[in-house]
PDB file of N, CA and C in Angstrom:
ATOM      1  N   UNK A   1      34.859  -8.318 -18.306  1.00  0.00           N
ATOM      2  CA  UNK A   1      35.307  -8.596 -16.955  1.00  0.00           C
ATOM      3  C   UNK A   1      34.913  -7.430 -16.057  1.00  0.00           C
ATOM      4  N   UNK A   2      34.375  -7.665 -15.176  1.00  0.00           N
ATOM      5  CA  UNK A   2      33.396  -6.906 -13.832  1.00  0.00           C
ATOM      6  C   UNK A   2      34.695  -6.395 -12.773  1.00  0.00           C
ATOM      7  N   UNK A   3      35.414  -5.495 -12.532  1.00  0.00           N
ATOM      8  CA  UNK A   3      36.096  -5.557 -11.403  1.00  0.00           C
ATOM      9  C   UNK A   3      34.933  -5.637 -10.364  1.00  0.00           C
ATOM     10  N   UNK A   4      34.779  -6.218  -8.949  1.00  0.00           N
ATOM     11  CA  UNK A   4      34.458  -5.879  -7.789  1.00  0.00           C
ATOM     12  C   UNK A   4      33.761  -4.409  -7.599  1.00  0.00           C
ATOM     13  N   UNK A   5      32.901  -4.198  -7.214  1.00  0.00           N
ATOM     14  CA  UNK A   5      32.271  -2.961  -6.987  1.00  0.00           C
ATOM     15  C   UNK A   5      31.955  -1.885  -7.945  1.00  0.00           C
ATOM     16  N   UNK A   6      31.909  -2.733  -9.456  1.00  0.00           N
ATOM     17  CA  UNK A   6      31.694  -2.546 -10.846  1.00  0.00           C
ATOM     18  C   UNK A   6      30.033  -1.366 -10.739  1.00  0.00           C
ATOM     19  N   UNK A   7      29.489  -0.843 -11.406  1.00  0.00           N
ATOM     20  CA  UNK A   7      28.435  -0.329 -11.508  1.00  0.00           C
ATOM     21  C   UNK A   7      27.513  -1.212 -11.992  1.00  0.00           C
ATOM     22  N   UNK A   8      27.968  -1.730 -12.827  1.00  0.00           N
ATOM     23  CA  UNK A   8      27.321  -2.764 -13.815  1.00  0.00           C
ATOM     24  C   UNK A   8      26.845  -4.299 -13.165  1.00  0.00           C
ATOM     25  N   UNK A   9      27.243  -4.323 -11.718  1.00  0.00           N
ATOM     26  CA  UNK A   9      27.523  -5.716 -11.264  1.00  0.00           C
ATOM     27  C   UNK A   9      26.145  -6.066 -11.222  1.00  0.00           C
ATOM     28  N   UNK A  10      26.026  -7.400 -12.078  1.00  0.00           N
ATOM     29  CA  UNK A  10      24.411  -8.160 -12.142  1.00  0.00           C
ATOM     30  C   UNK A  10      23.715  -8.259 -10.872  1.00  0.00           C
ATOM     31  N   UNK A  11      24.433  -8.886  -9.555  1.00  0.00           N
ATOM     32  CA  UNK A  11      23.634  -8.760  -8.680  1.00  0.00           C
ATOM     33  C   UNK A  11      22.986  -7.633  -7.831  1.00  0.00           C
ATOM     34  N   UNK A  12      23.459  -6.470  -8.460  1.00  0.00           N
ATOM     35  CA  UNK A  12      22.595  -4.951  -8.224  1.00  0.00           C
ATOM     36  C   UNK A  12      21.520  -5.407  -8.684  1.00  0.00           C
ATOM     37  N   UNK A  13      21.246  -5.738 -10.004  1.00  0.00           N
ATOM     38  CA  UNK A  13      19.803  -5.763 -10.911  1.00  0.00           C
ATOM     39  C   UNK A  13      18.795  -6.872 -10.061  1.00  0.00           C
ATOM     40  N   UNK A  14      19.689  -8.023 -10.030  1.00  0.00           N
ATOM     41  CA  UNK A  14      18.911  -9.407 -10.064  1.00  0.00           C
ATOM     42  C   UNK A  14      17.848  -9.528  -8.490  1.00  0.00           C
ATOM     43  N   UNK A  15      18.179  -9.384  -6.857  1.00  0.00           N
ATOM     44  CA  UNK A  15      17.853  -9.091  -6.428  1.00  0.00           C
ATOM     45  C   UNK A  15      16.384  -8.423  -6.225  1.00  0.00           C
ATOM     46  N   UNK A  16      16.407  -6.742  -6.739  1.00  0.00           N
ATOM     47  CA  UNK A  16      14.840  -6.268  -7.095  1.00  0.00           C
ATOM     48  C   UNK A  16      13.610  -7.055  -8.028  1.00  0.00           C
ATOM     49  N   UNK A  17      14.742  -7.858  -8.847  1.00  0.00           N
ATOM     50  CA  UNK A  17      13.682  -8.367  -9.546  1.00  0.00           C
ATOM     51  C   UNK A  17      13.093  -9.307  -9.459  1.00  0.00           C
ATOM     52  N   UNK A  18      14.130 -10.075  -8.595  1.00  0.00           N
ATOM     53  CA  UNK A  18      13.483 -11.157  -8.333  1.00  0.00           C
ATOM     54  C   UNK A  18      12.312 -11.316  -7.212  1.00  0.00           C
ATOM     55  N   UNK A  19      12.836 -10.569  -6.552  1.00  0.00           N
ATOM     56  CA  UNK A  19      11.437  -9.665  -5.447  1.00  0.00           C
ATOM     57  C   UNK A  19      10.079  -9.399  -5.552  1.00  0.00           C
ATOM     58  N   UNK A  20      10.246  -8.531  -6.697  1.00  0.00           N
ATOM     59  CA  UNK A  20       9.395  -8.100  -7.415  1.00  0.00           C
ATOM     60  C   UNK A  20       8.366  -9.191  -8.115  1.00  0.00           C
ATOM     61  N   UNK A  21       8.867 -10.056  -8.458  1.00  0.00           N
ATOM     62  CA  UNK A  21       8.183 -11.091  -9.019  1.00  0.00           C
ATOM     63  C   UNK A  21       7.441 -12.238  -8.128  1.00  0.00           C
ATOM     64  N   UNK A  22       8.564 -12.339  -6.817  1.00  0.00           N
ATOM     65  CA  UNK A  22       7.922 -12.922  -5.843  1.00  0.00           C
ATOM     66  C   UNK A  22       7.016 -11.870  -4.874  1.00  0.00           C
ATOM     67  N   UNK A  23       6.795 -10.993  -5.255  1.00  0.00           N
ATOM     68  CA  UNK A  23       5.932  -9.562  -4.571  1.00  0.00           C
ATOM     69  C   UNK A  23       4.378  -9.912  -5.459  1.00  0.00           C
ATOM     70  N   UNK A  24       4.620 -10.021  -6.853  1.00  0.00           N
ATOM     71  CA  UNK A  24       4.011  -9.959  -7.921  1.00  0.00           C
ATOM     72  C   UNK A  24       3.054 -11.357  -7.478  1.00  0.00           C
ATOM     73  N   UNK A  25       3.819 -12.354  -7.381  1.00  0.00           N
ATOM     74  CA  UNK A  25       2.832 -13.908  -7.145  1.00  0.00           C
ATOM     75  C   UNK A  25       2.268 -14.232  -5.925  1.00  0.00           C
ATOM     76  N   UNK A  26       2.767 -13.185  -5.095  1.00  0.00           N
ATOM     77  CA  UNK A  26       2.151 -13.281  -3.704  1.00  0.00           C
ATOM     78  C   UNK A  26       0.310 -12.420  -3.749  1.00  0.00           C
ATOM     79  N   UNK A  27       0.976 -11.467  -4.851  1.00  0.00           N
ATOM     80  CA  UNK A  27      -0.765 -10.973  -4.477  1.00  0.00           C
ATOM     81  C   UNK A  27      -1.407 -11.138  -5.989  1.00  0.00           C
ATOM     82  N   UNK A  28      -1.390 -12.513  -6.474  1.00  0.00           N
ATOM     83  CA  UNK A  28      -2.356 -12.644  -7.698  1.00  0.00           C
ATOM     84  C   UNK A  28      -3.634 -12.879  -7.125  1.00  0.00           C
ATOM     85  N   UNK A  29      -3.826 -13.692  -6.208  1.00  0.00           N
ATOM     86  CA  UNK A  29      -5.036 -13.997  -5.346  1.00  0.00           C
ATOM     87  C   UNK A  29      -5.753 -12.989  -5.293  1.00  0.00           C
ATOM     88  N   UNK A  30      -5.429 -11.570  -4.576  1.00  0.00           N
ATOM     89  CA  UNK A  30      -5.720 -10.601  -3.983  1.00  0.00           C
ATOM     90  C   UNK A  30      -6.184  -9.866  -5.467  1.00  0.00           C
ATOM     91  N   UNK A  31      -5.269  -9.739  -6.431  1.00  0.00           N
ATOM     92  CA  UNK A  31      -5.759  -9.041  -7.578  1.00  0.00           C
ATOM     93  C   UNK A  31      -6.988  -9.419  -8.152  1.00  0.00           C
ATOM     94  N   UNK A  32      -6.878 -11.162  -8.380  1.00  0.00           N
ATOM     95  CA  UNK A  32      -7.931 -11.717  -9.214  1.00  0.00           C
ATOM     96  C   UNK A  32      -8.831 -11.244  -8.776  1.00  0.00           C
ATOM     97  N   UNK A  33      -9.193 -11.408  -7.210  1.00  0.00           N
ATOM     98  CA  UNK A  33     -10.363 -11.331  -6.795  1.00  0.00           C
ATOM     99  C   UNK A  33     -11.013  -9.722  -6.507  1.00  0.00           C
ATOM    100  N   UNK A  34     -10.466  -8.730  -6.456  1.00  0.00           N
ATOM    101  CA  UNK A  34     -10.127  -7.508  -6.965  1.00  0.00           C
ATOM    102  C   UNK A  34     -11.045  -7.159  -7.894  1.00  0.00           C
ATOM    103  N   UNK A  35     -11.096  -8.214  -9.002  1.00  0.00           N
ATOM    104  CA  UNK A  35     -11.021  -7.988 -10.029  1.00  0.00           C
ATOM    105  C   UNK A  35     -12.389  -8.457 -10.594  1.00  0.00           C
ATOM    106  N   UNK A  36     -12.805  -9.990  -9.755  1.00  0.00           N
ATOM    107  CA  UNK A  36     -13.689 -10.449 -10.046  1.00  0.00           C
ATOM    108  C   UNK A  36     -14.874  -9.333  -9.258  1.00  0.00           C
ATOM    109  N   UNK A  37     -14.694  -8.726  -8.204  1.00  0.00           N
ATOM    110  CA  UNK A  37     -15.702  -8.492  -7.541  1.00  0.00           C
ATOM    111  C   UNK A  37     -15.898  -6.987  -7.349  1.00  0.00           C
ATOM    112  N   UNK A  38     -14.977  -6.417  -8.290  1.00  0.00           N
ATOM    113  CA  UNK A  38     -15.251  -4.180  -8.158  1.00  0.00           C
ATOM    114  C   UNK A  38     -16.053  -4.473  -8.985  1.00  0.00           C
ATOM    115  N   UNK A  39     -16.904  -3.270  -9.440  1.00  0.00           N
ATOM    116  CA  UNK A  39     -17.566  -2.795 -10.161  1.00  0.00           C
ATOM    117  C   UNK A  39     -16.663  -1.768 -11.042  1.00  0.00           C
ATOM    118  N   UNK A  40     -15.647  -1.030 -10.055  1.00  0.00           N
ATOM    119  CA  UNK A  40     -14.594   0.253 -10.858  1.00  0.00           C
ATOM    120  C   UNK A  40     -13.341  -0.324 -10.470  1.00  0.00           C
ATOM    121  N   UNK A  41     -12.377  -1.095 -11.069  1.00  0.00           N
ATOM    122  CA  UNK A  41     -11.590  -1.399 -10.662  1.00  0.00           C
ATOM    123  C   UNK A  41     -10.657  -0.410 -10.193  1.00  0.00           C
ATOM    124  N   UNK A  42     -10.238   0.611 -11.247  1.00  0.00           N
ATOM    125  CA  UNK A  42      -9.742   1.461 -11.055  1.00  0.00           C
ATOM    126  C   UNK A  42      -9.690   2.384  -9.542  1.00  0.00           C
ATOM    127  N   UNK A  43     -10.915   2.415  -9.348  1.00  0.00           N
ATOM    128  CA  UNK A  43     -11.415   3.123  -7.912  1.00  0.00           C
ATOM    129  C   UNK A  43     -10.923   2.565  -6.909  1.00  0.00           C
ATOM    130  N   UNK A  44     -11.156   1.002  -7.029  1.00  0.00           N
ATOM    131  CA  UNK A  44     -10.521  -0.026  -5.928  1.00  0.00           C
ATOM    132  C   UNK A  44      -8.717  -0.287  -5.818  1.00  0.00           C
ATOM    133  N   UNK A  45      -8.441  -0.056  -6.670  1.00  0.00           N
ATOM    134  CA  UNK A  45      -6.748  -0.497  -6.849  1.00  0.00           C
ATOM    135  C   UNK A  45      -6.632   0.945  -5.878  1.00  0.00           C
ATOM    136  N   UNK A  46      -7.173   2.129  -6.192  1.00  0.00           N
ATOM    137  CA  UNK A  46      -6.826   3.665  -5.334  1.00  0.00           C
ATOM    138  C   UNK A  46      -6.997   3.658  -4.587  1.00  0.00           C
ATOM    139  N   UNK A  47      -8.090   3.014  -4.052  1.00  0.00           N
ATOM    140  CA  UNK A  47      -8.711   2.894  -2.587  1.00  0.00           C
ATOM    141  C   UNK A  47      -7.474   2.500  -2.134  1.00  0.00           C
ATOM    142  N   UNK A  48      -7.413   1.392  -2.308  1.00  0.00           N
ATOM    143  CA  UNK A  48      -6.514   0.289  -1.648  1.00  0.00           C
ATOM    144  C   UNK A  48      -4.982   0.856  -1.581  1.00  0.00           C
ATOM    145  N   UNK A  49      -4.269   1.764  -2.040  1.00  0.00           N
ATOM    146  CA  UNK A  49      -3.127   2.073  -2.024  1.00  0.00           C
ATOM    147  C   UNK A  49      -3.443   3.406  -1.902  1.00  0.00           C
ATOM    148  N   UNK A  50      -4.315   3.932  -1.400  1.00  0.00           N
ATOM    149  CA  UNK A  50      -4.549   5.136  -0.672  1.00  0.00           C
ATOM    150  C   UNK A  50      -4.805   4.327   1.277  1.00  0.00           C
ATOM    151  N   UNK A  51      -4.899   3.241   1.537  1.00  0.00           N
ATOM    152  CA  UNK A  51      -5.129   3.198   2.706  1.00  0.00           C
ATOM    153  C   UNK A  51      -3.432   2.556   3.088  1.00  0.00           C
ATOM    154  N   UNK A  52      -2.480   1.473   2.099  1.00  0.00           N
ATOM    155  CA  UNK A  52      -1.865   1.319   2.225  1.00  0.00           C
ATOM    156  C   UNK A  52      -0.874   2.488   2.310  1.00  0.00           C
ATOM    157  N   UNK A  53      -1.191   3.873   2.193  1.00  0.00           N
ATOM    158  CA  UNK A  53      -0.089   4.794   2.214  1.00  0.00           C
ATOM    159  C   UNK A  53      -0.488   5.495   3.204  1.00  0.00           C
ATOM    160  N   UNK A  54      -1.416   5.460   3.800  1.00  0.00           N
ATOM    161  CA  UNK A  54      -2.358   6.363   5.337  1.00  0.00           C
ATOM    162  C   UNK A  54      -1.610   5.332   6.284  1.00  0.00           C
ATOM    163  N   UNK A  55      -1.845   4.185   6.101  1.00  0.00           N
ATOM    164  CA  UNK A  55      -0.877   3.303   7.496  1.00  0.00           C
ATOM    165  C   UNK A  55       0.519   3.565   7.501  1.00  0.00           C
ATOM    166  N   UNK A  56       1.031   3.329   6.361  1.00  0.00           N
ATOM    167  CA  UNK A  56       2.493   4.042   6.248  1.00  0.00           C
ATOM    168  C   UNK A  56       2.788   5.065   6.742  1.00  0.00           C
ATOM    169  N   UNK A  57       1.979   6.153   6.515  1.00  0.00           N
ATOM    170  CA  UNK A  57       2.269   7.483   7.579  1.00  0.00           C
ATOM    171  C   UNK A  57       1.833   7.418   8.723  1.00  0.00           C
ATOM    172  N   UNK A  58       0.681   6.920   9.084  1.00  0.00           N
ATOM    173  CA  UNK A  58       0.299   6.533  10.392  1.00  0.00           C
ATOM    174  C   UNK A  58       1.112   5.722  11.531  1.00  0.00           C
ATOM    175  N   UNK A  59       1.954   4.805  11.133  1.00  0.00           N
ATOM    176  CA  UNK A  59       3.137   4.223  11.246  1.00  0.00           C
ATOM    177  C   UNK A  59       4.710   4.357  11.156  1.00  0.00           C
ATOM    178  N   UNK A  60       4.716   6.106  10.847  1.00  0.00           N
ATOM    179  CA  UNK A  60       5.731   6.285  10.840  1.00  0.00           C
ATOM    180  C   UNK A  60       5.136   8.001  11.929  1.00  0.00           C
ATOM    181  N   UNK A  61       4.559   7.847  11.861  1.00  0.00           N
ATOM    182  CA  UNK A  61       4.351   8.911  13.243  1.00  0.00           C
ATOM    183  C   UNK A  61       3.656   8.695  14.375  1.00  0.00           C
ATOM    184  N   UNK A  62       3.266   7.468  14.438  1.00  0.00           N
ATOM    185  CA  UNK A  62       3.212   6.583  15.547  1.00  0.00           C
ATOM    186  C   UNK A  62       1.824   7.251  16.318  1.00  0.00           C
ATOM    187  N   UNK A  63       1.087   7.052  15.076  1.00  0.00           N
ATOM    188  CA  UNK A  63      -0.617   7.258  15.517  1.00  0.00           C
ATOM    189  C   UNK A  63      -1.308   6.174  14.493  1.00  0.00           C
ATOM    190  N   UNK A  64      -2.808   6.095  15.720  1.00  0.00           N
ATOM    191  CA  UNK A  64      -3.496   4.928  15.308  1.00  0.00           C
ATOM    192  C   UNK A  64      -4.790   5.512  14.841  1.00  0.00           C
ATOM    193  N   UNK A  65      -5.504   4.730  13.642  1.00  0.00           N
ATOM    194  CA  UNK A  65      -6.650   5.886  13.372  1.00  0.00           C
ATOM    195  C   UNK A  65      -7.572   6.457  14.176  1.00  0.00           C
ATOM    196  N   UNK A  66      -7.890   6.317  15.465  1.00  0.00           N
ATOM    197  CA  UNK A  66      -8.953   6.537  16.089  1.00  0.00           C
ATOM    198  C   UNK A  66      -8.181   7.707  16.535  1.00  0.00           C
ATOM    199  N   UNK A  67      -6.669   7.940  16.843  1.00  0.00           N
ATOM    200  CA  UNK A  67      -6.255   9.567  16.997  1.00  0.00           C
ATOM    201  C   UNK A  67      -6.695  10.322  15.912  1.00  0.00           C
ATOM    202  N   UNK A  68      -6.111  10.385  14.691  1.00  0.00           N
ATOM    203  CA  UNK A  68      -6.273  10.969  13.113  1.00  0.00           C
ATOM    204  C   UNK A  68      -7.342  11.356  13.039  1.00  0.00           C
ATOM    205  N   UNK A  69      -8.388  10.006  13.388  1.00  0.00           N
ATOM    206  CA  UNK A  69      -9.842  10.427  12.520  1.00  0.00           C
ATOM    207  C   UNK A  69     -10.618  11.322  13.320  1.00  0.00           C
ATOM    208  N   UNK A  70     -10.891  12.279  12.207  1.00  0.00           N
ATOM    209  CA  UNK A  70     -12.016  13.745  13.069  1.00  0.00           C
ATOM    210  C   UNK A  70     -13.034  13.539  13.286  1.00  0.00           C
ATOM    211  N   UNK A  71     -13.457  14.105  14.827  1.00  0.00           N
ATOM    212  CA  UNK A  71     -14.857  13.466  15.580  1.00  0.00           C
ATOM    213  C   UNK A  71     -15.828  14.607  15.320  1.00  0.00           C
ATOM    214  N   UNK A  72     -16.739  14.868  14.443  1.00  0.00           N
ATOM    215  CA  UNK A  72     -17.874  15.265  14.097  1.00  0.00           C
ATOM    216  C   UNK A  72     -18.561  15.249  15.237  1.00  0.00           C
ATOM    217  N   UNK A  73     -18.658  14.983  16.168  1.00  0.00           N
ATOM    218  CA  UNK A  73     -20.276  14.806  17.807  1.00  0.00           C
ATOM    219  C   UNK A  73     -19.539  16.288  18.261  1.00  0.00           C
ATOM    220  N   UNK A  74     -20.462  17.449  18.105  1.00  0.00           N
ATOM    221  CA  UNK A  74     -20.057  18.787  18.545  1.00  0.00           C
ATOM    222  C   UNK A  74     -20.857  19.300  19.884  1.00  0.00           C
ATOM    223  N   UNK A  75     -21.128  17.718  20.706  1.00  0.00           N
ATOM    224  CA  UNK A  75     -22.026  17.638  21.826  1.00  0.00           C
ATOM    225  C   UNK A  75     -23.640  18.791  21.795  1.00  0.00           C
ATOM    226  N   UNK A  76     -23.931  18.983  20.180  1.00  0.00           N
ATOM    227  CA  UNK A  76     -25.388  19.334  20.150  1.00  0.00           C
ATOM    228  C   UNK A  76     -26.605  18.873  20.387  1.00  0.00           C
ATOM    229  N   UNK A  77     -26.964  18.907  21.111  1.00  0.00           N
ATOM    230  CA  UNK A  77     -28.161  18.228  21.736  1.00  0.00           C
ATOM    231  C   UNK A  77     -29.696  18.354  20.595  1.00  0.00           C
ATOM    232  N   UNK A  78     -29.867  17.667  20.040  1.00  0.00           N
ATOM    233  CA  UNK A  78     -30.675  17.166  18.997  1.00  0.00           C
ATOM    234  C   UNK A  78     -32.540  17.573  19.037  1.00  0.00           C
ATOM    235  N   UNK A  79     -32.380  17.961  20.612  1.00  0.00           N
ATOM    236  CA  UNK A  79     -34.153  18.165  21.010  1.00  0.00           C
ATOM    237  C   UNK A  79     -34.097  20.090  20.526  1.00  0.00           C
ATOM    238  N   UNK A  80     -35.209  19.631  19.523  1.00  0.00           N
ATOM    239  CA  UNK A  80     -35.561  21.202  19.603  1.00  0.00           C
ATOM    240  C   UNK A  80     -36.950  21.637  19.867  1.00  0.00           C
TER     241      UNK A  80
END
């Protein structure tokens, strides 16, 4: 028997997981094809959750990449 506000209470657990699973079937599409079409998968899964964690910060400090990204043109004029 669970009192109310138990530690143990199932619907702590059940919730994440069920999430998780509907998190999980939302991007099989996205994986398969992932999958069918890297050459390094590995490289690509990093890629991809290296850009998903750059918007996250980018989005939590309320800049867009064209602020962030460093502009290389050091107005050198190319005629020599």
């Amino acid at each position: 028997k669970n009192p109310e506000g138990d530690f143990w209470d199932i619907n702590m657990f059940v919730e994440p997981v069920v999430q998780g699973i509907s998190t999980r079937e939302e991007l099989l599409d996205l994986t398969d094809d992932v999958e069918r079409n890297s050459i390094d998968l590995y490289a690509s899964y990093r890629e991809m959750l290296y850009r998903v964690r750059q918007k996250k910060i980018n989005d939590i400090l309320g800049q867009n990449k064209e602020e962030i990204s460093p502009s290389y043109d050091f107005d050198i004029d190319d005629d020599f």
